[in-house]
N, C-alpha and C. Protein backbone atom coordinates (compact mmCIF):
# COMPACT_ATOMS: atom_id res chain seq x y z
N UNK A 1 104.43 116.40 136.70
CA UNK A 1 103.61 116.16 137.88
C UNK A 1 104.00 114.89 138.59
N UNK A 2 104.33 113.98 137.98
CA UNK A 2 104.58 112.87 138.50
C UNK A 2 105.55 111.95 137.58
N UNK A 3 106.58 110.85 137.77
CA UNK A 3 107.38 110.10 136.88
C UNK A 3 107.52 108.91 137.64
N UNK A 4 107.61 107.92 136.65
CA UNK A 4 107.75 106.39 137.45
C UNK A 4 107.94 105.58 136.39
N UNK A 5 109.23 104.54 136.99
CA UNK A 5 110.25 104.00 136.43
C UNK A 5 109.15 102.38 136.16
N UNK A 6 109.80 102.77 134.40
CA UNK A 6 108.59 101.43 133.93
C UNK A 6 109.64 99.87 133.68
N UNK A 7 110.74 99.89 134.20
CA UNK A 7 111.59 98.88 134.56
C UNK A 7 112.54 98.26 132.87
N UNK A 8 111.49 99.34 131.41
CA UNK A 8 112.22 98.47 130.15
C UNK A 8 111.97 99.90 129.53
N UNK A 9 112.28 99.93 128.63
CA UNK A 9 112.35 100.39 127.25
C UNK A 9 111.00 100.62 126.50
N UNK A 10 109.87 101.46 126.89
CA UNK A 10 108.96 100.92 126.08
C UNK A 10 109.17 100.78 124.24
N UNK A 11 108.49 99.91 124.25
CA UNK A 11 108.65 99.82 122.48
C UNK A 11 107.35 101.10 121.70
N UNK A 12 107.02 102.19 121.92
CA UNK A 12 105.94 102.43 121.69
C UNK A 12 105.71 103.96 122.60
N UNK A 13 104.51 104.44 121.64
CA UNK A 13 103.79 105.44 122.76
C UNK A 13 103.24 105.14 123.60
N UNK A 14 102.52 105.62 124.73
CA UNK A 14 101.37 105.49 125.81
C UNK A 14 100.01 105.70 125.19
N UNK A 15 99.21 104.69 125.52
CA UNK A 15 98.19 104.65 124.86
C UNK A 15 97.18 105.11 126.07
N UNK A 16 95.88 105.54 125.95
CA UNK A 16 95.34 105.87 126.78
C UNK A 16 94.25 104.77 127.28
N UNK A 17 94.16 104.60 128.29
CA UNK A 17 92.57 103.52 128.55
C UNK A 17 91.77 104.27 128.85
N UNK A 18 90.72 103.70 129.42
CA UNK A 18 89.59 104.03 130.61
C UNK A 18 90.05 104.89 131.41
N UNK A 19 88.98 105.91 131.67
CA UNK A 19 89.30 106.75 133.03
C UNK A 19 90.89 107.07 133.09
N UNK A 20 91.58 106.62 134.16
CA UNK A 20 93.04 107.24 134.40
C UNK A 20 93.57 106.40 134.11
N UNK A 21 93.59 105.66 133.40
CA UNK A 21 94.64 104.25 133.07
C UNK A 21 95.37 104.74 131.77
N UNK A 22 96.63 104.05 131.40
CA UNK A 22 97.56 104.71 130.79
C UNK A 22 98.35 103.27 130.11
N UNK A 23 98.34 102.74 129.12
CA UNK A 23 99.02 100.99 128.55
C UNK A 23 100.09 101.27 128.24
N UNK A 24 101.39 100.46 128.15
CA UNK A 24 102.22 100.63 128.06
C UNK A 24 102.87 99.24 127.44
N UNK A 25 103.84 99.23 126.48
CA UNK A 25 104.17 97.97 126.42
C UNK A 25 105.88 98.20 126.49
N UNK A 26 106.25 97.25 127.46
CA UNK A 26 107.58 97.72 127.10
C UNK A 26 108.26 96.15 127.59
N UNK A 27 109.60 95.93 127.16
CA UNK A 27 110.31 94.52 127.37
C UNK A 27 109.06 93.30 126.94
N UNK A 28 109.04 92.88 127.87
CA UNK A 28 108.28 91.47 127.90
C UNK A 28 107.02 91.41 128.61
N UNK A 29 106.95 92.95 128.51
CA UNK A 29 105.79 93.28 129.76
C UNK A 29 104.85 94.42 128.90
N UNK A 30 103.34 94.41 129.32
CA UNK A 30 102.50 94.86 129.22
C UNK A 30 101.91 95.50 130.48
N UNK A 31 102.39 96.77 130.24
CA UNK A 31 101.95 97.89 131.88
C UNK A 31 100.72 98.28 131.78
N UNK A 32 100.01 98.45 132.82
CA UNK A 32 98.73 98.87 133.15
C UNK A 32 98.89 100.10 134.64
N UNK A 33 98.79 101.57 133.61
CA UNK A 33 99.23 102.37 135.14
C UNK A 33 98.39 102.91 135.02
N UNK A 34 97.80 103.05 136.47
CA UNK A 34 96.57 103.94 137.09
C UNK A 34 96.86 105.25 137.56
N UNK A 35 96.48 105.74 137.36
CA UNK A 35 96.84 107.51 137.47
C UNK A 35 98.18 107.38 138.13
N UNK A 36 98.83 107.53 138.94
CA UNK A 36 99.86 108.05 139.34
C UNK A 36 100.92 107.05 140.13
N UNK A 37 99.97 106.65 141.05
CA UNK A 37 100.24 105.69 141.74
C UNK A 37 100.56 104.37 141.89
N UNK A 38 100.19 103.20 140.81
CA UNK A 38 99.78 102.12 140.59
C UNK A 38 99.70 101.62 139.18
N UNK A 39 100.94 100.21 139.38
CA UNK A 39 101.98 99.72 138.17
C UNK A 39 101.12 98.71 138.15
N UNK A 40 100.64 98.09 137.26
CA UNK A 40 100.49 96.65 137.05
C UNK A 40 100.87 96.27 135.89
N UNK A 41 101.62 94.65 136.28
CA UNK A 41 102.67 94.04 134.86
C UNK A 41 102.14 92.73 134.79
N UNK A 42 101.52 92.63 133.02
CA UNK A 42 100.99 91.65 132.68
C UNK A 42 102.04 91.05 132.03
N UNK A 43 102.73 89.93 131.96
CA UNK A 43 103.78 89.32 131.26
C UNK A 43 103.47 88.98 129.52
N UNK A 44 104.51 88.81 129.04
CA UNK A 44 103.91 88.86 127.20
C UNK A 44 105.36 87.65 126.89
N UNK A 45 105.08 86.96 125.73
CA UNK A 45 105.46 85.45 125.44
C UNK A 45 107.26 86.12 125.00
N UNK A 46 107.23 87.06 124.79
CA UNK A 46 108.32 87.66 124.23
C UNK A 46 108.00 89.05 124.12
N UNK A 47 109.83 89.72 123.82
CA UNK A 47 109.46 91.34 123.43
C UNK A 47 108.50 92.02 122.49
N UNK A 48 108.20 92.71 123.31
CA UNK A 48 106.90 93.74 123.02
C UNK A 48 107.15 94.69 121.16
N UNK A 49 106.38 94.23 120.49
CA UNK A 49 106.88 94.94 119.00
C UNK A 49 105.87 96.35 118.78
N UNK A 50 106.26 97.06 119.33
CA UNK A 50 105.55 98.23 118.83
C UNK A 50 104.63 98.61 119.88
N UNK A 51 103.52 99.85 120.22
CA UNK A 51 102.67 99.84 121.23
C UNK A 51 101.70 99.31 121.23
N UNK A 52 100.54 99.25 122.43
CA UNK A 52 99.50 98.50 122.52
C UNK A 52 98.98 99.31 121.61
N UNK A 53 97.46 98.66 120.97
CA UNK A 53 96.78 99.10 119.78
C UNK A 53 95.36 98.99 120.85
N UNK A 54 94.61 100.51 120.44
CA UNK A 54 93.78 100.16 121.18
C UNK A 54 92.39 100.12 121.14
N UNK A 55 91.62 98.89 121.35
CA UNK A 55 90.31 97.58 121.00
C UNK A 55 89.19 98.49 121.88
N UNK A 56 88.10 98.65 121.06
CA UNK A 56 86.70 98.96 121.95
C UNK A 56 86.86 98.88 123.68
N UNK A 57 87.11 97.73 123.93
CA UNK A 57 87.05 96.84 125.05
C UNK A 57 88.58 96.17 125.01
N UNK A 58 89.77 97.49 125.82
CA UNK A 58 91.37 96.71 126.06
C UNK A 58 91.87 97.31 124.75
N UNK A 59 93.18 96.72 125.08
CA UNK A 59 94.55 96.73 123.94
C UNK A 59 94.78 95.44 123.49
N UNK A 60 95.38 95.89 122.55
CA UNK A 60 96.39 94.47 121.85
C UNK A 60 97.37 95.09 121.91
N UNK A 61 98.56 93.71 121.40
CA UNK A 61 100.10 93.76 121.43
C UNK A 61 100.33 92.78 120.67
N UNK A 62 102.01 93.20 119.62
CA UNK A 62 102.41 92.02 118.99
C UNK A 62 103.27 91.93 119.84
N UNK A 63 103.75 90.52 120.21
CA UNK A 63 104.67 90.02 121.13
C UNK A 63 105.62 88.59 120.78
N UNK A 64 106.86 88.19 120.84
CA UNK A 64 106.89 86.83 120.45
C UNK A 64 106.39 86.05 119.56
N UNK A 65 105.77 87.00 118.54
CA UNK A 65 105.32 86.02 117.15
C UNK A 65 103.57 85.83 117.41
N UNK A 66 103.33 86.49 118.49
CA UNK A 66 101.43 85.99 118.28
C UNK A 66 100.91 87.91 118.71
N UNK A 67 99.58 87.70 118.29
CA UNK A 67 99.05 89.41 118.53
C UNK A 67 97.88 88.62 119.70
N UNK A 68 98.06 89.71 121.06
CA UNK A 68 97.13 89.43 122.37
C UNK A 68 96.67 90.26 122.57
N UNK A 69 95.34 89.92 123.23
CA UNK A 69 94.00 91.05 123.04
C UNK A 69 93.80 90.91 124.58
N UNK A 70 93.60 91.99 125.38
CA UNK A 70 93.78 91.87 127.06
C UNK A 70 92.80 92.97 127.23
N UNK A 71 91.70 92.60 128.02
CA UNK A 71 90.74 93.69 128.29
C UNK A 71 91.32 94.77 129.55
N UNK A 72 89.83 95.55 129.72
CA UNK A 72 90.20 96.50 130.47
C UNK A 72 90.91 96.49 131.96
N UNK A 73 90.63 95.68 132.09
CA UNK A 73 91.68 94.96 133.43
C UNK A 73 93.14 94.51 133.23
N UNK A 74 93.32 94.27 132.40
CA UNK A 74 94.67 93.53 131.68
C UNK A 74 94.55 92.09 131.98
N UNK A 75 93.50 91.43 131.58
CA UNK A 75 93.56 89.97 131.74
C UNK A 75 92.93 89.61 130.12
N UNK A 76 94.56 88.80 129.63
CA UNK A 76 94.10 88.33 128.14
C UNK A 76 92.86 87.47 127.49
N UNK A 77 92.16 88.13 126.97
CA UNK A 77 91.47 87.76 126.07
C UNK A 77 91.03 86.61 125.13
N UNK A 78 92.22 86.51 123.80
CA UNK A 78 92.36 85.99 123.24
C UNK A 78 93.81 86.16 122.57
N UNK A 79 94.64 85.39 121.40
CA UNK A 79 96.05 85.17 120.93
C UNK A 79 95.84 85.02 119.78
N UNK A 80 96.64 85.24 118.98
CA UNK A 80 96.48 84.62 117.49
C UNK A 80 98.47 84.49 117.27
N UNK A 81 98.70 83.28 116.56
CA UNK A 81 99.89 83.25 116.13
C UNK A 81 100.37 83.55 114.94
N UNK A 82 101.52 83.60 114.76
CA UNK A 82 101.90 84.22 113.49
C UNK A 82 101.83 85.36 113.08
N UNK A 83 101.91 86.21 113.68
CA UNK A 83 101.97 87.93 113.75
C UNK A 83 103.03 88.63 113.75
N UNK A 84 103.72 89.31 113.03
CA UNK A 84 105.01 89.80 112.96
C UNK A 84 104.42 91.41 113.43
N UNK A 85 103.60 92.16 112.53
CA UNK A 85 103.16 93.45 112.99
C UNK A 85 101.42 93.24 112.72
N UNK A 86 100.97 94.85 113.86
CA UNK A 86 99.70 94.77 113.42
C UNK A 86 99.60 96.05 113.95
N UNK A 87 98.23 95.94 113.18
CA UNK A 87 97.23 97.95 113.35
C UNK A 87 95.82 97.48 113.69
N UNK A 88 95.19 98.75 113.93
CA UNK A 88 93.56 99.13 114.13
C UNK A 88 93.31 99.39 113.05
N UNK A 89 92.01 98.29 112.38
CA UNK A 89 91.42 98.34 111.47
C UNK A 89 89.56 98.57 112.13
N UNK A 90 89.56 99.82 111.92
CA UNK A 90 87.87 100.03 112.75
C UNK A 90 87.98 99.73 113.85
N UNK A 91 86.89 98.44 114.05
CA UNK A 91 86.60 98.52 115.78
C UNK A 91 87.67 96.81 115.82
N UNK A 92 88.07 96.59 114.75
CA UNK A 92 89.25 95.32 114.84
C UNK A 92 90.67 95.56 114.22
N UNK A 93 91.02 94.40 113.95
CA UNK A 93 92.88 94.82 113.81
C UNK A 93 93.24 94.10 112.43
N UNK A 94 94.28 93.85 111.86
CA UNK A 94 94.71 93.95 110.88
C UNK A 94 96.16 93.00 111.18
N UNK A 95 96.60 91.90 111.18
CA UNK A 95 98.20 91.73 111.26
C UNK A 95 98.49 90.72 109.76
N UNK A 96 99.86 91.10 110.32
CA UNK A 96 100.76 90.92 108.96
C UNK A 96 101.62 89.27 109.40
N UNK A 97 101.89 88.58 108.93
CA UNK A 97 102.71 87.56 109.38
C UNK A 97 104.04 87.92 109.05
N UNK A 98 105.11 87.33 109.41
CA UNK A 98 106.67 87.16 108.68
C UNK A 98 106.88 87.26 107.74
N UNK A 99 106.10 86.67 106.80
CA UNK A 99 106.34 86.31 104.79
C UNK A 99 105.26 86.98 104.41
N UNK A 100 104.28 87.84 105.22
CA UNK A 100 103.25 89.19 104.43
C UNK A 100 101.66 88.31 104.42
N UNK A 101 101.59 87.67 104.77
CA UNK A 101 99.88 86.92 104.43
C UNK A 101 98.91 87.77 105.50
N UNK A 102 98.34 88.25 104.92
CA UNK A 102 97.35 89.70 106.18
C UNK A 102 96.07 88.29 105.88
N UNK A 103 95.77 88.91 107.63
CA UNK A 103 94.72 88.85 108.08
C UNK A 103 94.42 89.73 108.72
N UNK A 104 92.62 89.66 108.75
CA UNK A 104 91.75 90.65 109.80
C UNK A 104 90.95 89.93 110.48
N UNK A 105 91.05 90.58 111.51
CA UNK A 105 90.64 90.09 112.94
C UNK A 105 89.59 91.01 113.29
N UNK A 106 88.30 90.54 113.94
CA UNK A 106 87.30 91.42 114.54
C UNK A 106 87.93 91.89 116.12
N UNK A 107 87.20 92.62 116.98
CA UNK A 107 87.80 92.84 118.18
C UNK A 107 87.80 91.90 119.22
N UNK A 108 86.96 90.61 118.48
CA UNK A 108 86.71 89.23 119.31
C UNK A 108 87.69 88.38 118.99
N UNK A 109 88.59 88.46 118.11
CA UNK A 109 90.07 87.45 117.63
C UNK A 109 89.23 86.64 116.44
N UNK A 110 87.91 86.71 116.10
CA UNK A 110 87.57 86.08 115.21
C UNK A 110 88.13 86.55 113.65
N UNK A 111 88.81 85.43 112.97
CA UNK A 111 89.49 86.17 111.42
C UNK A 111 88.31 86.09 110.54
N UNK A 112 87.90 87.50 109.85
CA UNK A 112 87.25 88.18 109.27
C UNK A 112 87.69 87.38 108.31
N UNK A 113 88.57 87.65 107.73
CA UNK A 113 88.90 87.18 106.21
C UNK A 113 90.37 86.76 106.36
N UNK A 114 91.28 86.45 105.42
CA UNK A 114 93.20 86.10 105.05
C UNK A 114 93.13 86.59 103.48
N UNK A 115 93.82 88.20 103.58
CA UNK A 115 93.72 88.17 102.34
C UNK A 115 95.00 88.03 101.98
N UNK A 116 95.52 87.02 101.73
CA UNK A 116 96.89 86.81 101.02
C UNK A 116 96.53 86.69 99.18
N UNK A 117 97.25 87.81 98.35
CA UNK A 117 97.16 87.78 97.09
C UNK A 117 97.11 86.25 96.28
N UNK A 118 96.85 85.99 95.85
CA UNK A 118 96.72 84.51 95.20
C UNK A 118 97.99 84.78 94.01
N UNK A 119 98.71 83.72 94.00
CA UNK A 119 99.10 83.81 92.93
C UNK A 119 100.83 84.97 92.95
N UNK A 120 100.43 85.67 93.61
CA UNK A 120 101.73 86.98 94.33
C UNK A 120 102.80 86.16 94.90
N UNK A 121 104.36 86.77 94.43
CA UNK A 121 105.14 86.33 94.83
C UNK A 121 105.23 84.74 94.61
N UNK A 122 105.56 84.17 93.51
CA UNK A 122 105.69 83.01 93.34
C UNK A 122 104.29 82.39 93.48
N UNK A 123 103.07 82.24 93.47
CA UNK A 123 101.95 81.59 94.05
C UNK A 123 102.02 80.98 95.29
N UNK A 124 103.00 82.11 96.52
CA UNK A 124 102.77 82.11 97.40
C UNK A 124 101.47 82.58 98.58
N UNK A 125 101.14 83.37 97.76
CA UNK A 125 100.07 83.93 98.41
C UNK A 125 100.72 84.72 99.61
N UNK A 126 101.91 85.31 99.48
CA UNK A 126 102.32 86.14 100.58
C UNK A 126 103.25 87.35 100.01
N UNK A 127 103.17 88.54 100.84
CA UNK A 127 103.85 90.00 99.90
C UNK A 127 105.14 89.70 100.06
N UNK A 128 105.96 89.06 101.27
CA UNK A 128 107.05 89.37 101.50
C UNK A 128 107.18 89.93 102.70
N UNK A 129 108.74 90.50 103.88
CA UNK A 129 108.32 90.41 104.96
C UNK A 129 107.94 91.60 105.30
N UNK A 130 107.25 92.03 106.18
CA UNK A 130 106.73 93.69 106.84
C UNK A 130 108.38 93.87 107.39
N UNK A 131 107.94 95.21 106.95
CA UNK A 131 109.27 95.84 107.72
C UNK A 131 108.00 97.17 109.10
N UNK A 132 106.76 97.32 108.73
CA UNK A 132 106.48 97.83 109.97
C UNK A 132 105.04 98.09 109.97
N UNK A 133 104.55 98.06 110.91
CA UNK A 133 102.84 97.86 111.24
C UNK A 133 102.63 98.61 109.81
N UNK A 134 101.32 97.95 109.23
CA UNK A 134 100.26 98.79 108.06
C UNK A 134 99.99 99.71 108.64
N UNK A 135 99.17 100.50 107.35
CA UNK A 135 98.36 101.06 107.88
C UNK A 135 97.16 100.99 106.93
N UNK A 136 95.77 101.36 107.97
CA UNK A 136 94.67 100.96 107.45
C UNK A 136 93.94 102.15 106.61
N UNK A 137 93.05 102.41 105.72
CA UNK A 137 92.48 103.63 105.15
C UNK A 137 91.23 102.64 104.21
N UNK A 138 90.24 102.98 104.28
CA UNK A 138 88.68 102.60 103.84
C UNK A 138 89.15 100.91 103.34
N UNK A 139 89.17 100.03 104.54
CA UNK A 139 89.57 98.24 104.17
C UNK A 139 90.67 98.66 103.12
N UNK A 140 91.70 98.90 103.19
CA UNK A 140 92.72 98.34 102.78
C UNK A 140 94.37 98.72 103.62
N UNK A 141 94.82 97.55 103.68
CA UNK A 141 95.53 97.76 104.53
C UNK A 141 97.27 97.85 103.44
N UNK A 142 97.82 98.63 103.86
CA UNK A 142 98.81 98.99 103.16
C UNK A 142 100.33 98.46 103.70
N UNK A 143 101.11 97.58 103.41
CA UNK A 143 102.20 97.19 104.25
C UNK A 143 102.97 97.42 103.13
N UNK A 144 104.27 98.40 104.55
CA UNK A 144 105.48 98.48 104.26
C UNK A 144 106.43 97.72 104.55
N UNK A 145 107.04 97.21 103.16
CA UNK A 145 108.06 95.57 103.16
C UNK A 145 109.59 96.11 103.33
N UNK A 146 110.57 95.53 103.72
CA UNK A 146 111.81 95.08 103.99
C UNK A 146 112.48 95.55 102.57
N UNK A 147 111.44 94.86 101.26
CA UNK A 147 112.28 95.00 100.15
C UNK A 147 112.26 96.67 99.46
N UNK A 148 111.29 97.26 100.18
CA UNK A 148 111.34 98.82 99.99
C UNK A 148 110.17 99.09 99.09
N UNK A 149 109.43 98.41 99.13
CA UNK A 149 107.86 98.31 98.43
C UNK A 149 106.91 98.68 99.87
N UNK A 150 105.71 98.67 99.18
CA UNK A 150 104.84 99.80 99.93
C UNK A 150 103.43 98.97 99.05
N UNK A 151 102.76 97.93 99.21
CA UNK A 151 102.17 97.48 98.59
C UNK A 151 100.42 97.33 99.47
N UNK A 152 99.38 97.85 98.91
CA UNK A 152 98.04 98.05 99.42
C UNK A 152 97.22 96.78 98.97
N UNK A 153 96.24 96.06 100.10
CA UNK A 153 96.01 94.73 100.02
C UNK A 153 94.29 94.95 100.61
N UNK A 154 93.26 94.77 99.90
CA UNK A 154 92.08 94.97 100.49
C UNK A 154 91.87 93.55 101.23
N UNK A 155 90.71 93.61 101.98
CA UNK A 155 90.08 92.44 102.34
C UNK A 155 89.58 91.26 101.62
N UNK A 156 89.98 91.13 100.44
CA UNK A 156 89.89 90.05 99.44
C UNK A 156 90.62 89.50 99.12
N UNK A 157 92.05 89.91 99.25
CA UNK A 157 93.22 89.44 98.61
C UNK A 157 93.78 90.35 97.15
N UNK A 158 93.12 91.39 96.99
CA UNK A 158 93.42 92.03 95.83
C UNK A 158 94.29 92.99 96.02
N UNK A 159 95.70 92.89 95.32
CA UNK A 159 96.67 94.06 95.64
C UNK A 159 96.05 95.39 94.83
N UNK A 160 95.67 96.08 95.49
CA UNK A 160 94.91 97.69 94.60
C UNK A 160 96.06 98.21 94.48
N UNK A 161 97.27 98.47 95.36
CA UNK A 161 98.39 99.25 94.98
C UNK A 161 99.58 99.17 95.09
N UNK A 162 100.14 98.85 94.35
CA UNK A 162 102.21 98.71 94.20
C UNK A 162 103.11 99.32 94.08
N UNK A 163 103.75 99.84 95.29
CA UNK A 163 104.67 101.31 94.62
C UNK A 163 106.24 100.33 95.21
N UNK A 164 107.16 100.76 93.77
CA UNK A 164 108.74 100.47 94.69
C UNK A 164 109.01 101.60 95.60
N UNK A 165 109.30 102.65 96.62
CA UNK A 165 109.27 102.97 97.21
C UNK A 165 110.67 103.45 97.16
N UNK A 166 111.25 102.87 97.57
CA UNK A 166 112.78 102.57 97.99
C UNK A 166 113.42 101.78 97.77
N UNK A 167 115.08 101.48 97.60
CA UNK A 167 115.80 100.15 97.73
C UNK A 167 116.12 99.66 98.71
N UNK A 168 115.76 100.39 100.09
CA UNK A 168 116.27 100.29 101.63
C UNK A 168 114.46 99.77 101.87
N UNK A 169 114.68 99.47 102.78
CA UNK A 169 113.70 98.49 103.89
C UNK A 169 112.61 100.14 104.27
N UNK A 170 111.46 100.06 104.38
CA UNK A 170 110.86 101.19 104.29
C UNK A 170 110.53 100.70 106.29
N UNK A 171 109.90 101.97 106.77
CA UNK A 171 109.86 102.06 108.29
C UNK A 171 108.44 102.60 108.69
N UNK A 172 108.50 102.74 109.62
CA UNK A 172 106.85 103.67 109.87
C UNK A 172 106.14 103.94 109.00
N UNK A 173 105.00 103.92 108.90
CA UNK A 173 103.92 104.50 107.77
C UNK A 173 102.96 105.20 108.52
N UNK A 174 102.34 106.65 108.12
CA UNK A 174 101.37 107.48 108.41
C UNK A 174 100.33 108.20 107.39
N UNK A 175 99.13 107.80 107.54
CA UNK A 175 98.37 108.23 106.70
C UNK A 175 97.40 109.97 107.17
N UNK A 176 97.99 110.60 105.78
CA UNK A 176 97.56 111.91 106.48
C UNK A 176 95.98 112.09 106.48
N UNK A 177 95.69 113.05 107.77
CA UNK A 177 94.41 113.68 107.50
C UNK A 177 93.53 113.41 106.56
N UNK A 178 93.70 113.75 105.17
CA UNK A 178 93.02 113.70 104.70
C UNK A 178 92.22 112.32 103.22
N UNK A 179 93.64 111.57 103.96
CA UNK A 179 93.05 110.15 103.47
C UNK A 179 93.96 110.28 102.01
N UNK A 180 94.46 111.17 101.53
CA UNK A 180 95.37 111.19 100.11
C UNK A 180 96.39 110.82 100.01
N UNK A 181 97.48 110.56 101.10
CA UNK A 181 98.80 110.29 101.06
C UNK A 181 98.89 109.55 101.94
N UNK A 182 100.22 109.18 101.14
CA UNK A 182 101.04 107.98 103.07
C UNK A 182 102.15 108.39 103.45
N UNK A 183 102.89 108.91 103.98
CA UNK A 183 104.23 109.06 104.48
C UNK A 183 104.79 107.93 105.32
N UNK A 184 106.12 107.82 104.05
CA UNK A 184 106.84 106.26 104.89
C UNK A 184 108.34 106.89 105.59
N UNK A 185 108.20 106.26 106.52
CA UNK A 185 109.88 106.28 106.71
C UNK A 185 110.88 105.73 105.76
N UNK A 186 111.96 105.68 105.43
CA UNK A 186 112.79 104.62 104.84
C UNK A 186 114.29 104.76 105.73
N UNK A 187 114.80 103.55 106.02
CA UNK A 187 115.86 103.28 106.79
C UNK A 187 116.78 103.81 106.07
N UNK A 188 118.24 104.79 106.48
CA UNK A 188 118.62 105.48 105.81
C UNK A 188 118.38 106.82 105.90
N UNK A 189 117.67 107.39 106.50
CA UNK A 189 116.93 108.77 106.79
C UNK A 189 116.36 109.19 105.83
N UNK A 190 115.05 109.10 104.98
CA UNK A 190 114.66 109.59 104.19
C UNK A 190 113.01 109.41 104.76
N UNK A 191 111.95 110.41 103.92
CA UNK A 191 110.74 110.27 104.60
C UNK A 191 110.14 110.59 103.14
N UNK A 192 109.18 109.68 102.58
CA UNK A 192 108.79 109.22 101.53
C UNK A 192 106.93 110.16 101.21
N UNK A 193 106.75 110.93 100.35
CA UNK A 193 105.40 111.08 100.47
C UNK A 193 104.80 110.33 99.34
N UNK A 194 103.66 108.94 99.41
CA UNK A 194 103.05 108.35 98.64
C UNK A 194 101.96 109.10 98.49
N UNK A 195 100.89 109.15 96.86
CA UNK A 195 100.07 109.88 96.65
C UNK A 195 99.13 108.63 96.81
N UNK A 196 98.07 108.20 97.35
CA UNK A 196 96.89 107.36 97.13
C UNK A 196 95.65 107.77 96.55
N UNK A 197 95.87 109.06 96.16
CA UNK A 197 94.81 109.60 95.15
C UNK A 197 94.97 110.50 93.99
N UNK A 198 95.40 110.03 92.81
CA UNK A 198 96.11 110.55 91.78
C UNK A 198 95.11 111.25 91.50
């Protein structure tokens, strides 16, 4: 019906807004298109990692190392730094830093909790690096690492689940329907089915 040139690459699907609005994140830019006609480009600190995630009230985006929360207008919100990837956790979000230390965020940027494992990874208190957005299933957020682990982290800091996965860097994660499995990508072409309910 209609096509229009979004000037980058989006990193991501099209997310849907309000009414006819349509988010987009692509390059260094955060698109806001109105039904057919009408582009609007919100600028972002750096390239766009993945698509907008989308908040009660607006999207988020990881961008340049911080996750931005931009309401229904596309005028930002709030920032948080140190964000390598992030997901929708309920009516808030979930990000991962560089070296794995999760936090959760309400849909106001306020941090809920930091559950970095105590003691994990050297008494770093961090998993190691995301290789790609979690994913979330009843508070626990599950990140897939670089080192080919697949490791589940509740809102306390308690690792509930550790799988080696792979020896390659694991990719996408999707949690099926019915809340029992995870399907990972792994770099390399392979597609992984995790059981989360033995």
């Amino acid at each position: 019906r209609w096509r229009m040139d979004l000037g980058a690459v989006p990193s991501g699907p099209p997310v849907p807004g309000l009414e006819n609005v349509t988010w987009v994140a692509a390059g260094r830019e955060l698109l806001r298109v109105e039904g057919a006609w009408r582009l609007r480009r919100f600028p972002l600190p750096g390239e766009a990692l993945g698509p907008p995630l989308k908040l009660p009230q607006g999207v988020a985006v990881v961008a340049g190392g911080d996750l931005l929360s931009f309401d229904d207008a596309g005028q930002l919100r709030w920032s948080r730094g140190d964000v390598a990837v992030a997901a929708v956790a309920g009516r808030g979000l979930v990000g991962v830093s560089p070296r794995g230390e999760v936090r959760w965020f309400d849909a106001d940027g306020r941090q809920l909790e930091r559950s970095s494992p105590a003691g994990d990874e050297g008494g770093r208190g961090e998993l190691g690096a995301p290789a790609a957005a979690p994913g979330v299933l009843a508070g626990v957020a599950y990140v897939p690492l670089l080192s080919g682990e697949l490791v589940g982290i509740d809102r306390q800091g308690q690792v509930v689940r550790r799988w080696q996965v792979s020896t390659a860097p694991l990719g996408e994660l999707a949690i099926d329907v019915t809340g029992r499995r995870l399907l990972a990508t792994v770099l390399g072409g392979r597609v992984c089915s995790v059981p989360l309910v033995e």
